[in-house]
Protein backbone atom coordinates (compact mmCIF):
# COMPACT_ATOMS: atom_id res chain seq x y z
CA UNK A 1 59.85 160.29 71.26
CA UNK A 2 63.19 160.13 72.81
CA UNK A 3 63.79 159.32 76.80
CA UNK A 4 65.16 163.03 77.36
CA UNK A 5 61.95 164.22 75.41
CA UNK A 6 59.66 162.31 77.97
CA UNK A 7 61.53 163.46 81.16
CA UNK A 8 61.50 166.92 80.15
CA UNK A 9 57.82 166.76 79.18
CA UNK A 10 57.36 165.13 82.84
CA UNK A 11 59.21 167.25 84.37
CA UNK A 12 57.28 170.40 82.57
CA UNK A 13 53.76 168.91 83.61
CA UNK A 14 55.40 168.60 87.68
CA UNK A 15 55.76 172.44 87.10
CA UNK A 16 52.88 172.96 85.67
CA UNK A 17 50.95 171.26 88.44
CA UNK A 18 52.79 172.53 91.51
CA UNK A 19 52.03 176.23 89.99
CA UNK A 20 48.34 175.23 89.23
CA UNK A 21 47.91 174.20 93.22
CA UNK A 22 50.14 177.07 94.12
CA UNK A 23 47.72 179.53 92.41
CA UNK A 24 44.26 177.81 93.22
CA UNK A 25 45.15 178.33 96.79
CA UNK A 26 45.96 182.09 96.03
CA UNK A 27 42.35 182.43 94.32
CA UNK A 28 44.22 183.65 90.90
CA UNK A 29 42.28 183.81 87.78
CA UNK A 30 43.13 181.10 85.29
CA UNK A 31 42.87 180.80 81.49
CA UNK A 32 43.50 177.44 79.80
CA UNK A 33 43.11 176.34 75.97
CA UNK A 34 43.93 174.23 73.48
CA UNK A 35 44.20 176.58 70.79
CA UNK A 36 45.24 174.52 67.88
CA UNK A 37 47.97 176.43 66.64
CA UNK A 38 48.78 180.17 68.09
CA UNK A 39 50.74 180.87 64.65
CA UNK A 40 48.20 182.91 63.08
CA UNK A 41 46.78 186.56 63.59
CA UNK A 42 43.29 186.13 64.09
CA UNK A 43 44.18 183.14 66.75
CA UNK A 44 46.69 185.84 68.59
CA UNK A 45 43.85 188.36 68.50
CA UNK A 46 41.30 186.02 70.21
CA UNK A 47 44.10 184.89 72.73
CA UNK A 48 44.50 188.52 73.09
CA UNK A 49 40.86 189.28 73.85
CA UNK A 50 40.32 186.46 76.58
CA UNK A 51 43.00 187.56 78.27
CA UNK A 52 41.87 190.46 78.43
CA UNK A 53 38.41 190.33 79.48
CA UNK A 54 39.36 187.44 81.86
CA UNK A 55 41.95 189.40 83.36
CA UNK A 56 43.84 186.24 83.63
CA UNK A 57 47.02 186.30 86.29
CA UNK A 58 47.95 182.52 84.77
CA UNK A 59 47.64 181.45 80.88
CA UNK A 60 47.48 177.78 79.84
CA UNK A 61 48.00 177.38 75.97
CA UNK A 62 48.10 173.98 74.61
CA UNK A 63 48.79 172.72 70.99
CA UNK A 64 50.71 175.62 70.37
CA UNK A 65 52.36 173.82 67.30
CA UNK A 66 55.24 176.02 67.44
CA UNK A 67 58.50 175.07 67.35
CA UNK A 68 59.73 178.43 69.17
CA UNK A 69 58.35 181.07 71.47
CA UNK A 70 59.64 184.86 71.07
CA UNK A 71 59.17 187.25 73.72
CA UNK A 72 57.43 189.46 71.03
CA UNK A 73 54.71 187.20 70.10
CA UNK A 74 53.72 187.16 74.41
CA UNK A 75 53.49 190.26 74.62
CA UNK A 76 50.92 190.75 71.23
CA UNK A 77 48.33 188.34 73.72
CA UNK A 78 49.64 189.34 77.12
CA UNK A 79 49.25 193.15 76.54
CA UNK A 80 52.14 194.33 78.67
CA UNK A 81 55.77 193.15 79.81
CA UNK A 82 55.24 191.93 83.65
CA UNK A 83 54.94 188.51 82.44
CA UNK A 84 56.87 185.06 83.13
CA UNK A 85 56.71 182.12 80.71
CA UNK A 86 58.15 178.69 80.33
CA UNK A 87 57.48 177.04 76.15
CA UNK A 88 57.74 173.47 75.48
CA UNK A 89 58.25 173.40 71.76
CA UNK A 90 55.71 171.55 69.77
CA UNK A 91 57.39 167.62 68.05
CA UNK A 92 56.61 167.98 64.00
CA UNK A 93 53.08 168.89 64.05
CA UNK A 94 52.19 168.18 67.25
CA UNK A 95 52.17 169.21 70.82
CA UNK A 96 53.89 172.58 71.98
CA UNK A 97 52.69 174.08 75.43
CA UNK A 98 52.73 177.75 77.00
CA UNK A 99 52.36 178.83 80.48
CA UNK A 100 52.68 182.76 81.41
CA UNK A 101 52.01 184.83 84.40
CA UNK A 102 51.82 187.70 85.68
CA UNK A 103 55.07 188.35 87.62
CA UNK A 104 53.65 190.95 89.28
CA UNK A 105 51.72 188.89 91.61
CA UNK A 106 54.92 187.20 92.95
């Protein structure tokens, strides 16, 4: 793992924090999980389902093991377009993080 990989990583997680606090003091609903891979349908559909019936304002997704994020795919678990999200791609097999919001609450 290169120097630039680790400082953007750190610098992700910083973001990732301050918006956690920044949203625990707002009393927003929060979904986190480490899905092991988000490449396949069925994983989509249960993605799709929680947030849904948590009625989530923040999603957490870790182990995304993708090495890209498309708009498309978001909106197949988020369910509409008022959403925000920053991707950290996953390194070979391993890693890759989503956040998304609702940018309607902001």
């Amino acid at each position: 793992m290169g120097v630039d990989t680790v400082r953007d990583t750190g610098m992700w997680m910083f973001s990732c924090c301050f918006l956690l606090l920044f949203f625990l003091l707002r009393s927003m609903r929060i979904t986190t999980w480490n899905i092991t891979g988000l490449g396949s349908v069925p994983n989509i559909e249960v993605v799709n389902r929680v947030v849904r019936t948590s009625r989530a304002d923040v999603c957490f997704i870790q182990e995304t093991k993708l090495d890209s994020m498309l708009v498309e795919l978001i909106r197949k678990f988020w369910g509409e377009d008022c959403f925000v999200f920053i991707f950290a791609a996953a390194v070979e097999r391993s890693g890759g993080l989503l956040m998304i919001w609702d940018k309607g609450h902001f």
